[in-house]
N, C-alpha and C. Protein backbone atom coordinates (compact mmCIF):
# COMPACT_ATOMS: atom_id res chain seq x y z
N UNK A 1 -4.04 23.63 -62.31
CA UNK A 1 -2.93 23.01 -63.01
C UNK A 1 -3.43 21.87 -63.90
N UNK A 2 -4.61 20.94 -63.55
CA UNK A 2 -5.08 20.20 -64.31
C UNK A 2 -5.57 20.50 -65.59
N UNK A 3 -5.77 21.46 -65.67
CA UNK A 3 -6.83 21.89 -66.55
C UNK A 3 -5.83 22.94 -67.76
N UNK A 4 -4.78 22.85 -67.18
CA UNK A 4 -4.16 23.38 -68.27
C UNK A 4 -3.53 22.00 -68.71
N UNK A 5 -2.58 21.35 -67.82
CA UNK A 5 -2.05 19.93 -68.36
C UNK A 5 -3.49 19.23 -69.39
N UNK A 6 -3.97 19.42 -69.59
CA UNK A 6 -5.58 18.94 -70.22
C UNK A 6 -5.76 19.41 -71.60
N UNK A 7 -5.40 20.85 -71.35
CA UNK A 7 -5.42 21.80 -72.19
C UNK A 7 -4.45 21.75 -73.37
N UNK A 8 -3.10 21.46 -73.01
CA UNK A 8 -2.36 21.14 -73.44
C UNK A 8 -2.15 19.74 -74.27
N UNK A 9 -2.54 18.37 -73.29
CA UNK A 9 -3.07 17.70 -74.31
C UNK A 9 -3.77 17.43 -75.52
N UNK A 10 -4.53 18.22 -75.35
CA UNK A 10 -5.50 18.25 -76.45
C UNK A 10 -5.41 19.26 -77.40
N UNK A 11 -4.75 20.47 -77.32
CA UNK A 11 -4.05 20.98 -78.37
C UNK A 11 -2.99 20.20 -78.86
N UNK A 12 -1.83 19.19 -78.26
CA UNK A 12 -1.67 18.70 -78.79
C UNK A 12 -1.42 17.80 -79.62
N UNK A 13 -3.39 17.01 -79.26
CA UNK A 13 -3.94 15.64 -79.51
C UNK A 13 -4.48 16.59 -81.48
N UNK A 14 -4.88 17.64 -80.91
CA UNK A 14 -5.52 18.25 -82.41
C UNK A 14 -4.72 18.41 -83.14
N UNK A 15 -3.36 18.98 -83.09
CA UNK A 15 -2.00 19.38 -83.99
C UNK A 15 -2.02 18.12 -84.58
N UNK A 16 -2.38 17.09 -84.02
CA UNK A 16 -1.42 15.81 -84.76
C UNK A 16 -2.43 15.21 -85.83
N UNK A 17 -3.71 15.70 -85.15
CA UNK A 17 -5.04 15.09 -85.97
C UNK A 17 -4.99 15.74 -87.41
N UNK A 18 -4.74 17.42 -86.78
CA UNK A 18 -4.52 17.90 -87.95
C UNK A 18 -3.75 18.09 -89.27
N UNK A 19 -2.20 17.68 -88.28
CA UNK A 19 -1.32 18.05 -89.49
C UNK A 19 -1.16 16.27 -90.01
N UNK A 20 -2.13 15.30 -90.14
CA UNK A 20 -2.10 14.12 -90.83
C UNK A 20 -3.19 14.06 -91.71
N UNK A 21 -4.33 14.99 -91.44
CA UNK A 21 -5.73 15.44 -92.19
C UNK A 21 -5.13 16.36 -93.90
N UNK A 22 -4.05 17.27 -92.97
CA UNK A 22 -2.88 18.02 -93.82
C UNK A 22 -3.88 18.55 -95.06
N UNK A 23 -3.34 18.72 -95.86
CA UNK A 23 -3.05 19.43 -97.34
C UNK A 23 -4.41 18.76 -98.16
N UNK A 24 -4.82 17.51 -98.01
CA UNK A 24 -5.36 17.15 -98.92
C UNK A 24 -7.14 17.67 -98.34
N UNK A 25 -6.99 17.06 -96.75
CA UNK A 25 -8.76 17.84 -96.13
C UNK A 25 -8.61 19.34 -96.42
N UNK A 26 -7.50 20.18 -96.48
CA UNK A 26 -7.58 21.81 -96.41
C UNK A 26 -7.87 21.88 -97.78
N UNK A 27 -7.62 21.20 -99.35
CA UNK A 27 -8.30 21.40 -100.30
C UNK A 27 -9.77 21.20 -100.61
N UNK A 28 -9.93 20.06 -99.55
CA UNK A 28 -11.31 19.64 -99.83
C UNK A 28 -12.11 20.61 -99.72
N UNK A 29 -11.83 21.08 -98.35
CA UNK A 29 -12.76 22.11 -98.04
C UNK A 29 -12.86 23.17 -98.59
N UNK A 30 -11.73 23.92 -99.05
CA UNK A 30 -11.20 24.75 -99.93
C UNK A 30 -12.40 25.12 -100.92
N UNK A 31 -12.56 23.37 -101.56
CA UNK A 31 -13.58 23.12 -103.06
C UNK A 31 -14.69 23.44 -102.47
N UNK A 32 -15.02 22.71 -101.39
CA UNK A 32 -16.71 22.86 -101.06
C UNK A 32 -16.83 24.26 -100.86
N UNK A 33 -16.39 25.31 -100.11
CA UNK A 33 -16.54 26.13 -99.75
C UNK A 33 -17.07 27.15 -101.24
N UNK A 34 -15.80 27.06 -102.23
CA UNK A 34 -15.70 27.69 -103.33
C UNK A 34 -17.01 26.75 -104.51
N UNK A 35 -17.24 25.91 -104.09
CA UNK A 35 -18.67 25.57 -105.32
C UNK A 35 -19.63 26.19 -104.28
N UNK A 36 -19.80 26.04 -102.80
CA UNK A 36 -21.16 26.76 -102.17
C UNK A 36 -21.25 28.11 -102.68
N UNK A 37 -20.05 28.86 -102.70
CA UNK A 37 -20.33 30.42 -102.87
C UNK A 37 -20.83 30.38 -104.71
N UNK A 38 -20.25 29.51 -105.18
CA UNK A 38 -20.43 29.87 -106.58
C UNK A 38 -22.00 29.05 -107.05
N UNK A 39 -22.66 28.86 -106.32
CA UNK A 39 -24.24 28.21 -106.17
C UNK A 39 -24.96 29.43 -106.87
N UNK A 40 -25.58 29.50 -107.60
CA UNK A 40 -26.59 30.62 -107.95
C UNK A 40 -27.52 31.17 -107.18
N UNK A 41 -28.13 30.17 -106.16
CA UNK A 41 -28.66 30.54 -104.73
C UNK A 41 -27.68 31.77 -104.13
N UNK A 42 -27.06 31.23 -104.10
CA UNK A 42 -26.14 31.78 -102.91
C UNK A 42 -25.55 33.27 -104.23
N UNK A 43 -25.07 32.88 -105.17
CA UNK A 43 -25.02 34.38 -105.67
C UNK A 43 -26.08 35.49 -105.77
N UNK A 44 -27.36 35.14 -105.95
CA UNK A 44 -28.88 35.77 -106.13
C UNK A 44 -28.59 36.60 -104.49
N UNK A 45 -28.31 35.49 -103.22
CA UNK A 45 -28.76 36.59 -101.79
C UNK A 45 -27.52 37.49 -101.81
N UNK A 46 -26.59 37.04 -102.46
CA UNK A 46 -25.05 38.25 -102.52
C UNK A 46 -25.73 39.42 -103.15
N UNK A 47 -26.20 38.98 -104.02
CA UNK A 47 -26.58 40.32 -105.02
C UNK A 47 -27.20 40.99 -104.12
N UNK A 48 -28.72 40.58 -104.00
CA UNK A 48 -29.80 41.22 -102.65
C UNK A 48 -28.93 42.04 -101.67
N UNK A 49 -28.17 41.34 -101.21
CA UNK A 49 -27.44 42.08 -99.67
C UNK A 49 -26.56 43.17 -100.71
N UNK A 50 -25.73 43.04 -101.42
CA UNK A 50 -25.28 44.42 -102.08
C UNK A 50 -25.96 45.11 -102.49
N UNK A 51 -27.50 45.20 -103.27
CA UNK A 51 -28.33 45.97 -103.29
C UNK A 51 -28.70 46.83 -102.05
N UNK A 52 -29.36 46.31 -101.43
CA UNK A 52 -29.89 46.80 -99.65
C UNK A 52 -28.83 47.62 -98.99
N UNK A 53 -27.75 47.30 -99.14
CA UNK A 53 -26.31 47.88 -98.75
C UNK A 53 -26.16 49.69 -99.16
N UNK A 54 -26.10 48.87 -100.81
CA UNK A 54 -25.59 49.94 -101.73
C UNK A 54 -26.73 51.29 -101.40
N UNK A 55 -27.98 50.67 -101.64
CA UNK A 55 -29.46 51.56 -101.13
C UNK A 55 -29.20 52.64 -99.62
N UNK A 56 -29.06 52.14 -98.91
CA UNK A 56 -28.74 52.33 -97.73
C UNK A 56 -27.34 53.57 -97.43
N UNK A 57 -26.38 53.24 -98.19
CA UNK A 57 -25.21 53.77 -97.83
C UNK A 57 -25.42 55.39 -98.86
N UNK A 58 -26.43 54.89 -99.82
CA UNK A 58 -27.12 56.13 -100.89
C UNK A 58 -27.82 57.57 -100.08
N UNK A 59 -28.71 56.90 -98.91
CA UNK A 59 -29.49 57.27 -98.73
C UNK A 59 -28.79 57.86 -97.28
N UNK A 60 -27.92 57.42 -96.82
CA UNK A 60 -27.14 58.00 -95.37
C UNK A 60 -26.32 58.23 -95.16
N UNK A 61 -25.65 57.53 -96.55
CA UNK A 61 -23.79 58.44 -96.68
C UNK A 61 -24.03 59.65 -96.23
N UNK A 62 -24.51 60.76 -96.95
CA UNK A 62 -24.09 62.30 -96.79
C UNK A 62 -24.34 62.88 -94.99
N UNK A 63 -25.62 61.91 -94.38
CA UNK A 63 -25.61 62.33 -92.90
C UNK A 63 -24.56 61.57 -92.35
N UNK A 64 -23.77 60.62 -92.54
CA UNK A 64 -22.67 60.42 -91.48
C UNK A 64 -21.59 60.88 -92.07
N UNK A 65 -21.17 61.66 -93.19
CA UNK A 65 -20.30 62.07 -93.88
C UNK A 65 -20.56 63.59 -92.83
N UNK A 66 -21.75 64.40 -92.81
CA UNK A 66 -21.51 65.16 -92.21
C UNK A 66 -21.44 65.23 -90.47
N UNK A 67 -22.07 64.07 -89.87
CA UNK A 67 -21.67 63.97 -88.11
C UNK A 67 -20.18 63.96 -88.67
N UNK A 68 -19.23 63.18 -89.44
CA UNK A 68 -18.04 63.08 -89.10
C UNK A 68 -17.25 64.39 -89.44
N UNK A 69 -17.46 65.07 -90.21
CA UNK A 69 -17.18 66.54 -90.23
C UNK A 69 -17.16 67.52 -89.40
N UNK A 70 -18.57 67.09 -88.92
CA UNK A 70 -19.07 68.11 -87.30
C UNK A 70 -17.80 67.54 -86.55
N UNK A 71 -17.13 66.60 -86.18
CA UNK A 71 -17.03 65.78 -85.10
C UNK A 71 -15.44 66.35 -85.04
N UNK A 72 -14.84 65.89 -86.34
CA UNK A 72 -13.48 66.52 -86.60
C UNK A 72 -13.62 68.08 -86.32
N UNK A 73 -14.67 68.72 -86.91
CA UNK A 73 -14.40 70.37 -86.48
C UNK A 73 -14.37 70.81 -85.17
N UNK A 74 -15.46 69.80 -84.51
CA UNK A 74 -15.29 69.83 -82.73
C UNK A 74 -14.03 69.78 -81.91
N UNK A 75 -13.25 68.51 -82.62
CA UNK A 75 -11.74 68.29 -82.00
C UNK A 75 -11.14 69.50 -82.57
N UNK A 76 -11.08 69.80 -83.53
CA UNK A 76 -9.89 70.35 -83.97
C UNK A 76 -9.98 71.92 -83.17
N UNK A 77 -11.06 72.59 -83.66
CA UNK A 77 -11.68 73.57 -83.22
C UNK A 77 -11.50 74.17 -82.17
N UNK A 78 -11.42 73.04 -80.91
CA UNK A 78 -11.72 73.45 -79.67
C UNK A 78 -10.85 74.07 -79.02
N UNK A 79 -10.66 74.88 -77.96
CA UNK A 79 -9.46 74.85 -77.66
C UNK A 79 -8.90 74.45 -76.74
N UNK A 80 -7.50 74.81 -76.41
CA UNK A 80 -6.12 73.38 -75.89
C UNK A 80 -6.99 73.15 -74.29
N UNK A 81 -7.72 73.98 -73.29
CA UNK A 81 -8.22 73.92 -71.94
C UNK A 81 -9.27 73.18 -71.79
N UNK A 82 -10.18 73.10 -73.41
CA UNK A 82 -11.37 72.62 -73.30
C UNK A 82 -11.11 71.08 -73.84
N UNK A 83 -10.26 70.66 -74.00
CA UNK A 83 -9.65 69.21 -74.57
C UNK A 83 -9.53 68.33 -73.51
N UNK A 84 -10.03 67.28 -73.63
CA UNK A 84 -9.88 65.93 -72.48
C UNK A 84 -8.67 65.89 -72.34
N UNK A 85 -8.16 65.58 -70.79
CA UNK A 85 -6.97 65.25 -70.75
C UNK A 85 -6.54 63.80 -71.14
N UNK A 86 -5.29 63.57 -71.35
CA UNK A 86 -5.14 62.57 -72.29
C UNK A 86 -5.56 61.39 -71.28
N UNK A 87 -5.44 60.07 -71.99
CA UNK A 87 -5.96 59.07 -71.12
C UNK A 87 -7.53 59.15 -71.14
N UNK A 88 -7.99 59.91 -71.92
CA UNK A 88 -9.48 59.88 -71.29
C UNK A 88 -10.21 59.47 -73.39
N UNK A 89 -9.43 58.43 -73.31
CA UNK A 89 -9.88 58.28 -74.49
C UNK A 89 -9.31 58.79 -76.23
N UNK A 90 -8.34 59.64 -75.92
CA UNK A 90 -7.74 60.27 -77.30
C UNK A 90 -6.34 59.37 -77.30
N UNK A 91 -6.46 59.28 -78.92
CA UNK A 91 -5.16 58.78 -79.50
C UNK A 91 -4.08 59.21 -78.98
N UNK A 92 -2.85 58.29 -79.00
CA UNK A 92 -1.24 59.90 -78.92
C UNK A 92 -1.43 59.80 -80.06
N UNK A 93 -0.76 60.78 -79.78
CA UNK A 93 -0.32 61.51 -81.37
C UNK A 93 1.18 61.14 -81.62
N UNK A 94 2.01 60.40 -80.68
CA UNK A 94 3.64 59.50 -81.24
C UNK A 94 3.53 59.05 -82.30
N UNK A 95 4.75 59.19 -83.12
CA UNK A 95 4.86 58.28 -84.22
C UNK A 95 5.03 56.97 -83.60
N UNK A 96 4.17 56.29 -84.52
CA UNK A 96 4.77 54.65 -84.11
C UNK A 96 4.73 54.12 -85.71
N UNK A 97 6.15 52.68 -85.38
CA UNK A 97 6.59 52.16 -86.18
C UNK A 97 5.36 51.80 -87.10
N UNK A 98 5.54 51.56 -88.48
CA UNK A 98 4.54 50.73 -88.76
C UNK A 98 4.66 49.52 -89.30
N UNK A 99 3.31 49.21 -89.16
CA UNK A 99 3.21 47.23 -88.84
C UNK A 99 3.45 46.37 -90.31
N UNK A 100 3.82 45.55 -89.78
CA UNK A 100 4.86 44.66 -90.51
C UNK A 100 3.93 44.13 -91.66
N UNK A 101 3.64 44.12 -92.99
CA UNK A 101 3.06 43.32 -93.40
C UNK A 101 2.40 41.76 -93.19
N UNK A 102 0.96 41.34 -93.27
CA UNK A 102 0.74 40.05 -92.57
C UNK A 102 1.22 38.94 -93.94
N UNK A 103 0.50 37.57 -94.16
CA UNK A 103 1.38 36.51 -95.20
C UNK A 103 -0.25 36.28 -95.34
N UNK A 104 0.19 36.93 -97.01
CA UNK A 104 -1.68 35.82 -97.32
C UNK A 104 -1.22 34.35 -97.62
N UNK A 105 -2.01 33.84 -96.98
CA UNK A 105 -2.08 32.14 -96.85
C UNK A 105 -2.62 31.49 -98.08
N UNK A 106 -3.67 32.11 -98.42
CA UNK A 106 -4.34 31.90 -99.40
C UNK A 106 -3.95 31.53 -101.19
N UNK A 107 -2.42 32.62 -101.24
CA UNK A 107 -2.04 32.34 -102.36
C UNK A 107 -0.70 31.47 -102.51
N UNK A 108 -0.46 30.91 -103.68
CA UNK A 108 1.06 30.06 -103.28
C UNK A 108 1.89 31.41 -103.68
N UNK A 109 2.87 30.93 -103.22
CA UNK A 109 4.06 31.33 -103.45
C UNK A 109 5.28 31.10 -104.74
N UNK A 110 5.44 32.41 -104.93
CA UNK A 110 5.69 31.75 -106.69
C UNK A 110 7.35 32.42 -106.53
């Protein structure tokens, strides 16, 4: 019980720290963040890592393009006796609702 009463304090010792830090520290950081990425350093290793990436996905796309082919023809293929019973890892197949759009934070609101 202590340790949540504790817990609780101090979430909401931080809420208060935070929402008086407010609007003006969330720009600050905002800036720093957005001049670090825009550093030429830091654009040069972006590039590198999208190179190495791009190389990579060249050179192994078509073998995991085809495991995932194999993999779908396996499920689909098989038949209804030789299929895991459910619970053992397979999707349902229910419709379910779909999910609510999330709120980008990021942009204002116009």
């Amino acid at each position: 019980m202590k340790g949540k009463v504790g817990f609780l304090i101090g979430a909401a010792v931080g809420y208060l720290f935070g929402t008086r830090a407010g609007r003006q520290q969330y720009e600050k950081l905002k800036q720093m963040g957005r001049s670090a990425w825009e550093n030429p350093k830091v654009q040069e290793r972006v590039a590198q890592a999208e190179s190495k990436i791009g190389d990579v996905v060249r050179e192994q796309g078509g073998q995991v393009t085809d495991k995932v082919a194999e993999m779908v023809k396996n499920r689909i293929g098989s038949p209804a006796d030789e299929r895991p019973a459910s619970g053992s890892g397979r999707r349902s197949t229910t419709a379910q609702a779909p999910a609510e759009p999330q709120p980008n934070w990021d942009t204002p609101e116009s």
